[in-house]
C-alpha atoms as a PDB file:
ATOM      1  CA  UNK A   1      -0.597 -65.973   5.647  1.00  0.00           C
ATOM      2  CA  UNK A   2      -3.519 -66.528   8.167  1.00  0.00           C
ATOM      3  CA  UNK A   3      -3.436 -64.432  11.181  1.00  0.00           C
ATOM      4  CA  UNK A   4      -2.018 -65.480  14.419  1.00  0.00           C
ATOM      5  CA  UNK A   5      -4.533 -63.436  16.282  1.00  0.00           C
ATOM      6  CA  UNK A   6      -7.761 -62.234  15.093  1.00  0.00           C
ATOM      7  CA  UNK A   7      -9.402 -59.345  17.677  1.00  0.00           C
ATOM      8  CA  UNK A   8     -13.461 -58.566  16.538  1.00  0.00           C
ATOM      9  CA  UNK A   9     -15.483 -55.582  17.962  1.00  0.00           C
ATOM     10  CA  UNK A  10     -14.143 -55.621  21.455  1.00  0.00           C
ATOM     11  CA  UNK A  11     -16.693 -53.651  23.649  1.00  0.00           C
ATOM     12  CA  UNK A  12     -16.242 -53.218  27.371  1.00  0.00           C
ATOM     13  CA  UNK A  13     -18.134 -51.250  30.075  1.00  0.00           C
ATOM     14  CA  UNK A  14     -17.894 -50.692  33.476  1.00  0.00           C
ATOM     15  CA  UNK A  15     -21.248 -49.420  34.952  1.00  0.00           C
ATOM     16  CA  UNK A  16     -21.970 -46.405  32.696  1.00  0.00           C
ATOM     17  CA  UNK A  17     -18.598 -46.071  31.628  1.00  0.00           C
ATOM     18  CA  UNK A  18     -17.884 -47.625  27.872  1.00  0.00           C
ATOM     19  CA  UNK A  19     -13.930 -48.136  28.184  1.00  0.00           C
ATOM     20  CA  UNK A  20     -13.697 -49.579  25.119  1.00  0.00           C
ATOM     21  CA  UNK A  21     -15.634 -49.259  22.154  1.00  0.00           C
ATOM     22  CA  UNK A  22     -15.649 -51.730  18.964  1.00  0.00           C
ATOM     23  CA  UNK A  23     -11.803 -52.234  18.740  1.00  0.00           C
ATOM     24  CA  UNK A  24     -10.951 -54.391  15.757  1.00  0.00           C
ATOM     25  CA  UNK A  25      -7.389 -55.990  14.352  1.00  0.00           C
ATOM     26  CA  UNK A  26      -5.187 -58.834  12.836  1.00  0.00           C
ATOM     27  CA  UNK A  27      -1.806 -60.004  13.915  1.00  0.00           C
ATOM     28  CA  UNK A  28       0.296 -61.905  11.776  1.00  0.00           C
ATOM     29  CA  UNK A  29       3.252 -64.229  13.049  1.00  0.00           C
ATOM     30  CA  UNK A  30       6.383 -62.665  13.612  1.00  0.00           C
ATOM     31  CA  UNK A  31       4.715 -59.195  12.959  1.00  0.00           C
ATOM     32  CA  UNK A  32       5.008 -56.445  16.289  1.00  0.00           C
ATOM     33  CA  UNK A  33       1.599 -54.268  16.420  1.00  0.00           C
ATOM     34  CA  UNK A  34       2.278 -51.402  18.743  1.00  0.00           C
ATOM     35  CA  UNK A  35      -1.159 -50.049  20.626  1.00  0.00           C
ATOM     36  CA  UNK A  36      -0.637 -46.992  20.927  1.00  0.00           C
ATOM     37  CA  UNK A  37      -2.335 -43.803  23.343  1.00  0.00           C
ATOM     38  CA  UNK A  38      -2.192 -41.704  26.149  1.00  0.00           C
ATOM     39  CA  UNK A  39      -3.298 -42.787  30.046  1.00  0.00           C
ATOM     40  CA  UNK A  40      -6.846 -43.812  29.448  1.00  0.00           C
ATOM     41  CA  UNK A  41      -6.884 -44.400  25.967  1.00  0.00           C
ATOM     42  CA  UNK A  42      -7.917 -48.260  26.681  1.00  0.00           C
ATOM     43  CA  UNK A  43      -4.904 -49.830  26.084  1.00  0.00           C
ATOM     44  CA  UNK A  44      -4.321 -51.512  29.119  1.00  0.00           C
ATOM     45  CA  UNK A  45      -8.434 -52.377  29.115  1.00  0.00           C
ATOM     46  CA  UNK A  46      -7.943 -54.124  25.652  1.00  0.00           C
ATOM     47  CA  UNK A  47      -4.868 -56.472  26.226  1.00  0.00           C
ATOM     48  CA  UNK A  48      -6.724 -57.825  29.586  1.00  0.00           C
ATOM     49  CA  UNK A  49      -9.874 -59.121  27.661  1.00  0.00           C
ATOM     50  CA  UNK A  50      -6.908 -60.438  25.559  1.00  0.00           C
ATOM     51  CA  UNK A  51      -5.204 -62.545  28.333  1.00  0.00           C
ATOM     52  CA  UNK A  52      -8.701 -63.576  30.003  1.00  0.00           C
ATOM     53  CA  UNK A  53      -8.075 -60.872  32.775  1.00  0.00           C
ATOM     54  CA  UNK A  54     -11.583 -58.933  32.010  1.00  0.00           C
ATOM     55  CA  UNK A  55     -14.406 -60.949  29.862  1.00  0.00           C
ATOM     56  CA  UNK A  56     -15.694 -58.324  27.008  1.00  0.00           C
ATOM     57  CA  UNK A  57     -18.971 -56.530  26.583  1.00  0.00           C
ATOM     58  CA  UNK A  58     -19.092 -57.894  23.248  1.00  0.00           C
ATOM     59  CA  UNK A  59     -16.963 -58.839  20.718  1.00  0.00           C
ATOM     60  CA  UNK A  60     -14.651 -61.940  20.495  1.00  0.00           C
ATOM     61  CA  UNK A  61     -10.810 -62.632  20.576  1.00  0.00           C
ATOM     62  CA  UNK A  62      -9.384 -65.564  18.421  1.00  0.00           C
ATOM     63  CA  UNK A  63      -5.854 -67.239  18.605  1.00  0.00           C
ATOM     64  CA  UNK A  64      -5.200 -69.395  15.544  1.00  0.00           C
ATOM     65  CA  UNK A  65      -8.783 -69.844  14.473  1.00  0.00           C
ATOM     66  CA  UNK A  66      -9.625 -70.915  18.754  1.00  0.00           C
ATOM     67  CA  UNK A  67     -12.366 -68.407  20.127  1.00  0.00           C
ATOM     68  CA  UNK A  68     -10.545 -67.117  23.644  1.00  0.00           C
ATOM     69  CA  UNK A  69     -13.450 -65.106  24.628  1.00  0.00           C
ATOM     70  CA  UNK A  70     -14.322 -66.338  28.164  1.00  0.00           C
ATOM     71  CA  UNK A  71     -11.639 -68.144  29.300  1.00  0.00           C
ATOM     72  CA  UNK A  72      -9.182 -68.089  32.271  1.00  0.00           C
ATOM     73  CA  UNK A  73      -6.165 -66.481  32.056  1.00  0.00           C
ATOM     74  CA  UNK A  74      -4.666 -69.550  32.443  1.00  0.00           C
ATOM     75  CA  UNK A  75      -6.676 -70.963  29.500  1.00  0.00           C
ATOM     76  CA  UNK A  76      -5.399 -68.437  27.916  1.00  0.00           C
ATOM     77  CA  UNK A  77      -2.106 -68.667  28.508  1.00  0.00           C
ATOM     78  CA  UNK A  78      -2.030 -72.511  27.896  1.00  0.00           C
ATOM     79  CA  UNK A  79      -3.604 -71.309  24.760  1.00  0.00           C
ATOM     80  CA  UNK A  80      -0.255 -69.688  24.090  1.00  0.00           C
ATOM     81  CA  UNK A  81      -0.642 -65.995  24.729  1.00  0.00           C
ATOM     82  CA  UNK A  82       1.812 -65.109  27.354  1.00  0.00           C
ATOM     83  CA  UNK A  83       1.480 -61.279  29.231  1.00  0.00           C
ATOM     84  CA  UNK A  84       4.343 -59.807  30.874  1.00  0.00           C
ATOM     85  CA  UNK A  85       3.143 -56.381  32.677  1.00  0.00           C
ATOM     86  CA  UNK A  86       5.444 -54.102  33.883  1.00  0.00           C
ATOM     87  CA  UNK A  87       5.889 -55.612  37.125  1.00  0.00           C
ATOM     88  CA  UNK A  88       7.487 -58.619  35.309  1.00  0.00           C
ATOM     89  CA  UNK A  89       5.532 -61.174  37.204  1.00  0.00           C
ATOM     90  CA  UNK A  90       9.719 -62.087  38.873  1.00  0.00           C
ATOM     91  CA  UNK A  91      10.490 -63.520  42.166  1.00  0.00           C
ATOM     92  CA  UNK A  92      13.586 -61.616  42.923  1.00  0.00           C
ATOM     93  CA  UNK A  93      15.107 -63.866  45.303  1.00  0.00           C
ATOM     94  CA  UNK A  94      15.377 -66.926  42.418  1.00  0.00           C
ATOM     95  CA  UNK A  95      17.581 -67.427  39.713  1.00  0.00           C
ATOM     96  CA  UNK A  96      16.283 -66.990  36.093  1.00  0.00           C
ATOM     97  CA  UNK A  97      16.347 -71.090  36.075  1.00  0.00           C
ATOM     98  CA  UNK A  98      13.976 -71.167  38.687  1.00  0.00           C
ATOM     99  CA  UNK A  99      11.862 -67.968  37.902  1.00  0.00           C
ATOM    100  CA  UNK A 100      11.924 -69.494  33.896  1.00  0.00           C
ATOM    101  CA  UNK A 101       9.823 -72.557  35.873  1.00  0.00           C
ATOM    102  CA  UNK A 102       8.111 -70.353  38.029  1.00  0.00           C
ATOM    103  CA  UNK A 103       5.144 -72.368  38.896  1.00  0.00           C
ATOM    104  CA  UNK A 104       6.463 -74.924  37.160  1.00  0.00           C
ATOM    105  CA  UNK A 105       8.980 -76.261  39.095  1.00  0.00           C
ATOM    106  CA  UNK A 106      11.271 -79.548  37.668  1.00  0.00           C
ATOM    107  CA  UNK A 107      11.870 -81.687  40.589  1.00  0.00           C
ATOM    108  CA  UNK A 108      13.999 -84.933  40.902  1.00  0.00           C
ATOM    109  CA  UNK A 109      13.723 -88.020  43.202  1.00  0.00           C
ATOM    110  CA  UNK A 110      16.349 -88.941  45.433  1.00  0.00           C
ATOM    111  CA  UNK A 111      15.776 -91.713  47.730  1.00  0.00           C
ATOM    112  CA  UNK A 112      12.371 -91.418  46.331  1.00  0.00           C
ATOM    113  CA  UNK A 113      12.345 -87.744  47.992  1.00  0.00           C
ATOM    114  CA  UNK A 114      11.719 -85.079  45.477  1.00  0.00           C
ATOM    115  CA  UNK A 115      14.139 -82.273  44.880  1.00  0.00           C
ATOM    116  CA  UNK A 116      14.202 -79.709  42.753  1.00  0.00           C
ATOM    117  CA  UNK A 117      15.838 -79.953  39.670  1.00  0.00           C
ATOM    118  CA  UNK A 118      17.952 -77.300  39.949  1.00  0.00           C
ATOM    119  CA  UNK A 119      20.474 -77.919  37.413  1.00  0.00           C
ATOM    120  CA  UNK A 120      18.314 -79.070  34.530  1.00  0.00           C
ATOM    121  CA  UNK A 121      16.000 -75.703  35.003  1.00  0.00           C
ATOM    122  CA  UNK A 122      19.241 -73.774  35.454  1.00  0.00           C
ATOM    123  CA  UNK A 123      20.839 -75.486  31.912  1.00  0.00           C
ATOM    124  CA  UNK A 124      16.996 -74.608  30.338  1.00  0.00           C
ATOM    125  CA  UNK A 125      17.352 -70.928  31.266  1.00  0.00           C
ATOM    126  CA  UNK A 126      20.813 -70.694  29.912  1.00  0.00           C
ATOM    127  CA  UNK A 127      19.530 -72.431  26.376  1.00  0.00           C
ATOM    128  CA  UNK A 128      16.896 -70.371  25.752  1.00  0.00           C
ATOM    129  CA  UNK A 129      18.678 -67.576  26.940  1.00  0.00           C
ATOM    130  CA  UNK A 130      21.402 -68.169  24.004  1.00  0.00           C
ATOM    131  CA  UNK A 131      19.115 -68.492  22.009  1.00  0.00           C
ATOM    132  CA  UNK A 132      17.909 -65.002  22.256  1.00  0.00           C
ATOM    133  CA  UNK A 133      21.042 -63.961  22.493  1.00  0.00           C
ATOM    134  CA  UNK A 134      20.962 -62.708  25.794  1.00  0.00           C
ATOM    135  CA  UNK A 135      23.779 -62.889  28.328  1.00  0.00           C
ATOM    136  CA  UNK A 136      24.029 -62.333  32.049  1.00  0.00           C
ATOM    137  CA  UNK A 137      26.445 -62.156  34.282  1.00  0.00           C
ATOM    138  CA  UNK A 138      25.830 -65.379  36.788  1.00  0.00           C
ATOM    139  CA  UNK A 139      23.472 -67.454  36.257  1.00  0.00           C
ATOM    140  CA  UNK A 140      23.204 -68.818  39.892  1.00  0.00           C
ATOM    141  CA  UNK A 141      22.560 -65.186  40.925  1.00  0.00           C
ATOM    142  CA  UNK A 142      19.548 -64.168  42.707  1.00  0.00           C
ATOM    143  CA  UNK A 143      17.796 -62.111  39.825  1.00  0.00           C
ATOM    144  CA  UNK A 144      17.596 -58.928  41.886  1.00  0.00           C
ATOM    145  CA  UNK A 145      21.638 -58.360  41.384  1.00  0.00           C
ATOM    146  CA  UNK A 146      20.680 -57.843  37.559  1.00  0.00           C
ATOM    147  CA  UNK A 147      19.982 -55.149  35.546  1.00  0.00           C
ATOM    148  CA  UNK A 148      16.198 -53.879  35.021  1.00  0.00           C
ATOM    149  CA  UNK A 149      16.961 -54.863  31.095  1.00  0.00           C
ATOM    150  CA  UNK A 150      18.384 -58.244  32.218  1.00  0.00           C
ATOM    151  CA  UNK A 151      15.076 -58.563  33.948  1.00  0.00           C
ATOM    152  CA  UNK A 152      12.970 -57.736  31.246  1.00  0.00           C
ATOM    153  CA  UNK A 153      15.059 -60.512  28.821  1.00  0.00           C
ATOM    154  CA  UNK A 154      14.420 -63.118  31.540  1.00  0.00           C
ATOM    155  CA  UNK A 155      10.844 -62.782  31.471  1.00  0.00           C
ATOM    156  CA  UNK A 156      10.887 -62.883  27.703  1.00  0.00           C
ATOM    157  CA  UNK A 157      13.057 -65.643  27.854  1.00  0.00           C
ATOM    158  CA  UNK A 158      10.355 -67.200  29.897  1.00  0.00           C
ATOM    159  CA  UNK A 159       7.953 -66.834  27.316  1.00  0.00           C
ATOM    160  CA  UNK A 160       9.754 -68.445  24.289  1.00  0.00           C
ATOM    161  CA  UNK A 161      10.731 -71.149  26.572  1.00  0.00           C
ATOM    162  CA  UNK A 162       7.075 -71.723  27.027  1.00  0.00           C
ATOM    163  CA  UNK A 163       6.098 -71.714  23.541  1.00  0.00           C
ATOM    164  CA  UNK A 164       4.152 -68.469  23.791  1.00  0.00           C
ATOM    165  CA  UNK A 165       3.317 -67.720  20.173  1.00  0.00           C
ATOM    166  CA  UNK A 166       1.750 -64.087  20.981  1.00  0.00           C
ATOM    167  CA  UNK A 167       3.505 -62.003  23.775  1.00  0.00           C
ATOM    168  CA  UNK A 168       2.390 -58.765  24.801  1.00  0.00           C
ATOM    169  CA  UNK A 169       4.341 -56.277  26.722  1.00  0.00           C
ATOM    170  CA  UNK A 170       3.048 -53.888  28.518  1.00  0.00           C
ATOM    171  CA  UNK A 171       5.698 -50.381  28.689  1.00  0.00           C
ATOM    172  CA  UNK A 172       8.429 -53.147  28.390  1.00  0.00           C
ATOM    173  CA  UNK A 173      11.197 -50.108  28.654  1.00  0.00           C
ATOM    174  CA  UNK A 174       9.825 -47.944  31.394  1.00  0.00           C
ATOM    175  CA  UNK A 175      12.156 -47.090  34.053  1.00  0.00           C
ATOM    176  CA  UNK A 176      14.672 -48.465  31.570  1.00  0.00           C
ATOM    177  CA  UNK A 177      18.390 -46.492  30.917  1.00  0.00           C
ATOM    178  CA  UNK A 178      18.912 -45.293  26.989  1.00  0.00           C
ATOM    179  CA  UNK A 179      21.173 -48.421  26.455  1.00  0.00           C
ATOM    180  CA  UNK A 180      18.746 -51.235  28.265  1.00  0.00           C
ATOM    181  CA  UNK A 181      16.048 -49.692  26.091  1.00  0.00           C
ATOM    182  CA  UNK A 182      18.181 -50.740  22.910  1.00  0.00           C
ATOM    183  CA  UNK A 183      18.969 -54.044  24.248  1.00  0.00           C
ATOM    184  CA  UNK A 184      14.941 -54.748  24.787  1.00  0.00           C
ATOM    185  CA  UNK A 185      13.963 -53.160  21.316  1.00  0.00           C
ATOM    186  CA  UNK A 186      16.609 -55.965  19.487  1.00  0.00           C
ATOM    187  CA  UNK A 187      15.179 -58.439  21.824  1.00  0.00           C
ATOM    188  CA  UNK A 188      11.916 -58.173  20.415  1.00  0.00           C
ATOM    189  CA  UNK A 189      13.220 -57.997  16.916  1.00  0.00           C
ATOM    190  CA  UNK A 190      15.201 -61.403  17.533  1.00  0.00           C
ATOM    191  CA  UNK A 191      11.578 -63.001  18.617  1.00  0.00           C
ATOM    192  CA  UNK A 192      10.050 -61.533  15.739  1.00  0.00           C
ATOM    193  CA  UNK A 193      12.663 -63.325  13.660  1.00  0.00           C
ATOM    194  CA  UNK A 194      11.487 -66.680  15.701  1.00  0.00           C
ATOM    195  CA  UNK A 195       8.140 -66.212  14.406  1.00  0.00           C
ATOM    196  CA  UNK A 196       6.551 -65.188  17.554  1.00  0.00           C
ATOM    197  CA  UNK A 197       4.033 -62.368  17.155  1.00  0.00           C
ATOM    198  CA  UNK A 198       4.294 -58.942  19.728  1.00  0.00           C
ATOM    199  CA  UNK A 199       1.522 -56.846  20.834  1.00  0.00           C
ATOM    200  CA  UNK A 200       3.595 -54.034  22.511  1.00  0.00           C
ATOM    201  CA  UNK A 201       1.720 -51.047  24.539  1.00  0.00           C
ATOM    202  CA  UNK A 202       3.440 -47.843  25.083  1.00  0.00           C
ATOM    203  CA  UNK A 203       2.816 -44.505  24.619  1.00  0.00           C
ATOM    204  CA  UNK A 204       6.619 -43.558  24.100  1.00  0.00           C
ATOM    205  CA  UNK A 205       7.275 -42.394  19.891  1.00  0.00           C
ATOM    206  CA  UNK A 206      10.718 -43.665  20.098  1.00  0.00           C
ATOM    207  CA  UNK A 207       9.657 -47.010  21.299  1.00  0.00           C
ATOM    208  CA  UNK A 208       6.982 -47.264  18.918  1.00  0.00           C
ATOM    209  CA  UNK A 209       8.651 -46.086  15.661  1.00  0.00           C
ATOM    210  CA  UNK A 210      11.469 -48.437  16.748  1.00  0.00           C
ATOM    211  CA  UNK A 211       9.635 -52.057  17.244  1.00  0.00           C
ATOM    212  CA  UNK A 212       6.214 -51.242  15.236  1.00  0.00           C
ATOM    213  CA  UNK A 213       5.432 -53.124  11.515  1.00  0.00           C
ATOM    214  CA  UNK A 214       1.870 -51.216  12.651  1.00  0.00           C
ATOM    215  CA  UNK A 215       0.775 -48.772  15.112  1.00  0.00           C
ATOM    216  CA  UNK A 216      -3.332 -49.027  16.205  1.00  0.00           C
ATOM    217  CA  UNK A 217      -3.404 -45.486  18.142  1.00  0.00           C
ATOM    218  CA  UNK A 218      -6.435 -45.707  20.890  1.00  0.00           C
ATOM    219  CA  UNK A 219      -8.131 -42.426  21.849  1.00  0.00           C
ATOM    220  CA  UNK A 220     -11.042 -42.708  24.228  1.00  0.00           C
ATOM    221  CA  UNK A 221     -11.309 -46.267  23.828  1.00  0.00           C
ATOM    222  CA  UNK A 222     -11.659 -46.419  20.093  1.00  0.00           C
ATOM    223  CA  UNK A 223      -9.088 -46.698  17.076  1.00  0.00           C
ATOM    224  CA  UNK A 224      -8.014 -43.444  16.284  1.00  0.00           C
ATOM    225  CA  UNK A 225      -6.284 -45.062  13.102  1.00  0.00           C
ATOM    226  CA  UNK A 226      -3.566 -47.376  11.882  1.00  0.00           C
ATOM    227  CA  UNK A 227      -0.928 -46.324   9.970  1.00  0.00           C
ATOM    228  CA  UNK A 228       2.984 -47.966   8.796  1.00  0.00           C
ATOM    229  CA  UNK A 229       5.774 -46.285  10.681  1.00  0.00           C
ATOM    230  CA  UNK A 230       7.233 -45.465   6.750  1.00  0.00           C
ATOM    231  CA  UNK A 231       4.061 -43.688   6.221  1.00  0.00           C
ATOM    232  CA  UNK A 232       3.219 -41.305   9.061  1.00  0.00           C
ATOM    233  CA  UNK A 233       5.233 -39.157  11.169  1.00  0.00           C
ATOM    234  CA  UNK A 234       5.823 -38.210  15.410  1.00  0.00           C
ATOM    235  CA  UNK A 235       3.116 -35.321  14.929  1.00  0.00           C
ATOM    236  CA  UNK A 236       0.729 -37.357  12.822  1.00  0.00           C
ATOM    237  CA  UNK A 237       1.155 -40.010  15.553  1.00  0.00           C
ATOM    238  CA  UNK A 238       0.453 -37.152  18.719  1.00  0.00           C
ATOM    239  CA  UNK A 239      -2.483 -36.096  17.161  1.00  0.00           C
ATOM    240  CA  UNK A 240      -4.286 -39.184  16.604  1.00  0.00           C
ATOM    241  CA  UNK A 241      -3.557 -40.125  20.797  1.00  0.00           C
ATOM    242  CA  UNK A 242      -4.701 -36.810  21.548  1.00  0.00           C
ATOM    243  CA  UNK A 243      -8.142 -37.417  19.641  1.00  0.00           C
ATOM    244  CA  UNK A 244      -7.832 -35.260  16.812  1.00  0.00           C
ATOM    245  CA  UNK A 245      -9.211 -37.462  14.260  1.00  0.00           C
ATOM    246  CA  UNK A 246     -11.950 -38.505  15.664  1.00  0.00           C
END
């Protein structure tokens, strides 16, 4: 299988500062890569030359053998890498129909005046939504009456609706409640299962032992090393985010 993603020697400085140094990795489809590390470990640094946010030192990014390096984040994103930060990127006084077409708006004519087509977006979010399995309570409902996990799911939903085939989520269950955690982790497993590839950043074990096929642990803006989740361990894991193998 070729890879979905292909990240080469990613370098990035700031003035005198080298945030990032010579980050390398693969991403299948379907597969979840978990970058792992502590605050300042350049995780957050590497998935923005990734979307087009920040333009790299050096080094090149490559989505289904297409060079990304240099372009907009909207390039990007048309490219079909799709970013949802923990912000969410939500306006909370829409519906999840109208936040899925956020931007994107389907409008009608009626009397040759344009409307928007709220029904059709509406019938779209509640598709894709089954899809993923994911269920909430009205669908006409502004989506600040829902549940920070129901939030999360729309903006996924968002993605897949969008044909995103590489999502990354950035702390997707921070702030999050024990069960909305759960509800997120089997989220991600049902995209997986959709063939969409997941670059998830956290810095929280259970998270990462739960969702990861690999972890890439970051330590002062290098990889501290890659290991399975079958073949390493919590501690193993700590130490390589605190810099001990380097």
């Amino acid at each position: 299988m070729s890879a979905l993603l292909e990240v080469r020697n990613l370098n990035k400085r700031f003035g005198g500062n080298e945030a990032v140094k010579d980050v390398s990795f693969d991403l299948e489809p379907g597969e979840c890569v978990v970058l792992a590390g502590d605050n300042g470990a350049g995780k957050s640094t590497v998935i923005k030359m990734i979307s087009g946010v920040y333009a790299p030192t050096s080094g090149t990014v490559t989505l289904r053998g297409d060079v990304l390096t240099g372009k907009t984040p909207e390039a990007v994103r048309n490219a079909g890498i799709e970013t949802i930060y923990q912000d969410l990127a939500l306006a909370d006084n829409l519906d999840p129909g109208l936040n899925l077409y956020l931007g994107r708006e389907r409008t009608r004519r009626i009397l040759g005046l344009p409307f928007l087509d709220r029904k059709t977006m509406r019938d779209d979010a509640a598709r894709v939504m089954k899809t993923l399995g994911i269920t909430v309570p009205d669908p006409s409902a502004p989506v600040r009456e829902m549940s920070g996990g129901q939030r999360q799911a729309i903006a996924l939903a968002r993605a897949v609706h969008w044909k995103a085939g590489l999502v990354i989520l950035d702390e997707p269950t921070a702030a999050l409640g024990v069960p909305e955690q759960r509800e997120v982790m089997a989220l991600i497993e049902r995209m997986k299962q959709q063939g969409v590839g997941i670059i998830l950043i956290s810095h929280n074990l259970p998270d990462i032992f739960a969702a990861a096929d690999r972890i890439i642990v970051l330590a002062r803006g290098v990889v501290a090393g890659e290991r399975r989740p079958d073949e390493t361990s919590d501690e193993e894991i700590v130490r390589m985010m605190m810099g001990a193998t380097l």
